[in-house]
C-alpha atoms as a PDB file:
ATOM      1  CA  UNK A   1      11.739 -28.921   0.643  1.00  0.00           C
ATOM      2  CA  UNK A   2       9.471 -26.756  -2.031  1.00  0.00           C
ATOM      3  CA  UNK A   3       9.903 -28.130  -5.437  1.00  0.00           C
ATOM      4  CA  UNK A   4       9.324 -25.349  -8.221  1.00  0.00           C
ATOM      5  CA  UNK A   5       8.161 -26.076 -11.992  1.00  0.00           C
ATOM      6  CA  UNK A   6       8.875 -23.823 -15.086  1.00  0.00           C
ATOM      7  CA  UNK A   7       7.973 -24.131 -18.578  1.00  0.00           C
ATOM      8  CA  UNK A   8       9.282 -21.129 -20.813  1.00  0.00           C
ATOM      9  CA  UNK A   9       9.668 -20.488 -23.845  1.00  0.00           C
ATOM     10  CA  UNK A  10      13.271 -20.873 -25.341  1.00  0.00           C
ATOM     11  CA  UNK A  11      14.976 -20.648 -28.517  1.00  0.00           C
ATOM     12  CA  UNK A  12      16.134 -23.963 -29.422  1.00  0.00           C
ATOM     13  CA  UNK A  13      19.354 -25.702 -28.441  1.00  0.00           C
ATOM     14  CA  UNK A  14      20.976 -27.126 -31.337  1.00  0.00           C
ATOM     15  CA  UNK A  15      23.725 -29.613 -29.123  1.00  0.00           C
ATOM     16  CA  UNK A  16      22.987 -33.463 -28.247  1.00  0.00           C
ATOM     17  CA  UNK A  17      24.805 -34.637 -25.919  1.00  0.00           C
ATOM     18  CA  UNK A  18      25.011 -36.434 -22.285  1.00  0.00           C
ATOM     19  CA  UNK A  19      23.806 -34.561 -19.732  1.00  0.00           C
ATOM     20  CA  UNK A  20      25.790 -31.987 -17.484  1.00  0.00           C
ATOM     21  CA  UNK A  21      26.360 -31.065 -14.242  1.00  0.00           C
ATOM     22  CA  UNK A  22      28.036 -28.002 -12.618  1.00  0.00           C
ATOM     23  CA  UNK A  23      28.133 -26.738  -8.816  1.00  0.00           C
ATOM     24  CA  UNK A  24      27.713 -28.305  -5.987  1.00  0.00           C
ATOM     25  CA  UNK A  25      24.830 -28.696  -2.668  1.00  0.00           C
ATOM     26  CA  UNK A  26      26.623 -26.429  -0.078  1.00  0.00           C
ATOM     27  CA  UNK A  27      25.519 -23.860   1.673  1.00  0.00           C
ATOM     28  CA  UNK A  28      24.784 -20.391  -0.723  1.00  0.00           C
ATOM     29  CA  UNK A  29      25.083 -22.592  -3.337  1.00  0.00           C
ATOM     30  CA  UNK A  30      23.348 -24.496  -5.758  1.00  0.00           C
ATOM     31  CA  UNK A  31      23.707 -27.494  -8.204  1.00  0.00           C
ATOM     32  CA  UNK A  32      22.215 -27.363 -12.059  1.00  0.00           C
ATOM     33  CA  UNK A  33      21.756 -30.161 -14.386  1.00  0.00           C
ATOM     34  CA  UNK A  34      20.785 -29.924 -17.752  1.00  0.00           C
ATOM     35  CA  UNK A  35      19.363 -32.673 -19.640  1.00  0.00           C
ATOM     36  CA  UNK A  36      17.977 -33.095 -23.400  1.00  0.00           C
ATOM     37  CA  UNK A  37      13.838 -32.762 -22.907  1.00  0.00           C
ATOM     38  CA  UNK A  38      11.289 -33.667 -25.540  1.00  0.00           C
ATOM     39  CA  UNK A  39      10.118 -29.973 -26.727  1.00  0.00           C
ATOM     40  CA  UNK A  40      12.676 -27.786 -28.863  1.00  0.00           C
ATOM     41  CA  UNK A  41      10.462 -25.049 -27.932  1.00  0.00           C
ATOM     42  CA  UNK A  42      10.364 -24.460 -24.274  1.00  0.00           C
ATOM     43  CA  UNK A  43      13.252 -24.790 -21.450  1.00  0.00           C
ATOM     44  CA  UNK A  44      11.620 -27.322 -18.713  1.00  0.00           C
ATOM     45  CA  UNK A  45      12.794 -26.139 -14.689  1.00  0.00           C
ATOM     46  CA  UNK A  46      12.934 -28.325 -12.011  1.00  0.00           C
ATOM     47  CA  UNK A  47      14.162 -26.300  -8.989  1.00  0.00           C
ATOM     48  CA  UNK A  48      14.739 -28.017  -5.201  1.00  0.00           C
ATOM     49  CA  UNK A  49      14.494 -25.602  -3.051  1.00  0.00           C
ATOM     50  CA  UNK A  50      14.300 -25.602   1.404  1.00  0.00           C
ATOM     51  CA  UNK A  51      13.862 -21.554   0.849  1.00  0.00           C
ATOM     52  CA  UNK A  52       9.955 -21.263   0.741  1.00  0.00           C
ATOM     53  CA  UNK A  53       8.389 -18.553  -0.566  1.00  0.00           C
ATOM     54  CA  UNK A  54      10.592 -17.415  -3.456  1.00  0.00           C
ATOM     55  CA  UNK A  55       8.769 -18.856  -6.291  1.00  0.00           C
ATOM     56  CA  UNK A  56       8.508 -14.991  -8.568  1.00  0.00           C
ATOM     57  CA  UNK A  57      12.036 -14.776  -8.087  1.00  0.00           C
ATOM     58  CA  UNK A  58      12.882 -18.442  -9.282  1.00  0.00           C
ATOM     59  CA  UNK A  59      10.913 -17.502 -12.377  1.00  0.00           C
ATOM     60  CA  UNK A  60      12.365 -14.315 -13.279  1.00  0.00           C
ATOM     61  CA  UNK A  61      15.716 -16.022 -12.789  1.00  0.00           C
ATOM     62  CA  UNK A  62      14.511 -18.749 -15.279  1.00  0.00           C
ATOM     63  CA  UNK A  63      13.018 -16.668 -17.658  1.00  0.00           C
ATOM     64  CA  UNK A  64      15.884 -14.617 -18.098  1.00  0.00           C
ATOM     65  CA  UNK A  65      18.262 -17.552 -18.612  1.00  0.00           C
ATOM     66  CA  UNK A  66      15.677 -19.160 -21.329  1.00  0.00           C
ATOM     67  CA  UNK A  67      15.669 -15.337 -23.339  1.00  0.00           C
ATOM     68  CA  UNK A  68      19.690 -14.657 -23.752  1.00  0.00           C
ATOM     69  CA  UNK A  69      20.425 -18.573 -24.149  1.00  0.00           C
ATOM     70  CA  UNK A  70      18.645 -21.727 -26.664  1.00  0.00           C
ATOM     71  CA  UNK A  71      17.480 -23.368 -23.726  1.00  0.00           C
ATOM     72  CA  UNK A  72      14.858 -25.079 -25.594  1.00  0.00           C
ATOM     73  CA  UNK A  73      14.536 -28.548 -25.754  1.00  0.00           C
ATOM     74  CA  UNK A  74      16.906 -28.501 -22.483  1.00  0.00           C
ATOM     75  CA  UNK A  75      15.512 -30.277 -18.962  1.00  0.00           C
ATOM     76  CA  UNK A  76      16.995 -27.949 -16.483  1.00  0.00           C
ATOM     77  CA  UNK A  77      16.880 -29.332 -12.443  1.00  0.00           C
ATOM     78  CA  UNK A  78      18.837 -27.066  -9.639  1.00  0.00           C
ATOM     79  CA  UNK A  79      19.383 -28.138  -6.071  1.00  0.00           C
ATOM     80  CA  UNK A  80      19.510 -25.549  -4.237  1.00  0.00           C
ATOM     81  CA  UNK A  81      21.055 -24.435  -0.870  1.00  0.00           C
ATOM     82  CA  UNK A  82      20.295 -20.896   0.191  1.00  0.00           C
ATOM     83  CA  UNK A  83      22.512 -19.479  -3.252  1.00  0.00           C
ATOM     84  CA  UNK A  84      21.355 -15.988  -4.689  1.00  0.00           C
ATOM     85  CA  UNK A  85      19.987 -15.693  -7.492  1.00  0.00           C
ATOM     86  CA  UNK A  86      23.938 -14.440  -8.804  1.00  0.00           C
ATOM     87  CA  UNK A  87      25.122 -17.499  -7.908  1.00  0.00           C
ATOM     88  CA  UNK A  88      22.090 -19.312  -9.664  1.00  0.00           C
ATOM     89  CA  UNK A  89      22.497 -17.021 -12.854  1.00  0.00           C
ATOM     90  CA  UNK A  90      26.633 -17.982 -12.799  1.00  0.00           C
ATOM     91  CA  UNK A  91      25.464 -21.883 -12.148  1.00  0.00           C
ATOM     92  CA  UNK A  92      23.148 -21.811 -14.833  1.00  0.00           C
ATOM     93  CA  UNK A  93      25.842 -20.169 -17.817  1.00  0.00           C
ATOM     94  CA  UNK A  94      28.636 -22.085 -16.326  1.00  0.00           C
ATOM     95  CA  UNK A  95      26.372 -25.087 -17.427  1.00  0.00           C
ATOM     96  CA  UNK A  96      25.177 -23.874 -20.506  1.00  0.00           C
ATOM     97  CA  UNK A  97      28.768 -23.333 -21.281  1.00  0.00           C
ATOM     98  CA  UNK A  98      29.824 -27.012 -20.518  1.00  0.00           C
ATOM     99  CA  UNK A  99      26.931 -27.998 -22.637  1.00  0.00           C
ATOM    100  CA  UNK A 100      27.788 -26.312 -25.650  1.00  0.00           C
ATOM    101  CA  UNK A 101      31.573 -26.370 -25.538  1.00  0.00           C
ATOM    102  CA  UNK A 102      31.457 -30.387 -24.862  1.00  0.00           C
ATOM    103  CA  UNK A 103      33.174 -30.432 -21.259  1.00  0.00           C
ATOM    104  CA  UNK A 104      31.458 -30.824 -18.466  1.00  0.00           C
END
């Protein structure tokens, strides 16, 4: 299992609340969790990972989830089983979602 770390830069997320969790550990598919973090100004990323090797790709995918959404101040950790990055950009807005609408 590779773990991955990522510190980016985020605008800030103005919700407090308990943490979230959308997806599931299957196969092509991944799990996300986002927690509150200490920093307002950066999105932390925690991924799990068995696919070595993919590390650029993990950070593009990352980055471009910190730009379009206020990420900061969020603890992000994914589990992941073989999913695309698709199904790791849907996982990650499908949890943003849930965090900002309430339901998880």
């Amino acid at each position: 299992m590779e773990q991955l770390q990522f510190q980016v830069p985020s605008r800030a997320q103005s919700q407090r609340r308990d943490a979230v969790l959308v997806g599931v550990v299957g196969s092509g598919n991944c799990e996300v969790l986002l927690e509150t973090a200490s920093s307002d100004a950066v999105c932390l990323a925690t991924v799990h990972t068995a696919a070595h090797g993919f590390s650029d790709i993990w950070r593009r995918v990352i980055e471009d989830f910190a730009t379009r959404c206020n990420a900061g101040g969020l603890r992000v950790e994914i589990n992941d089983v073989g999913a695309t990055p698709a199904v790791v950009t849907l996982r990650l807005y499908q949890a943003i979602e849930a965090w900002e609408s309430g339901y998880a």
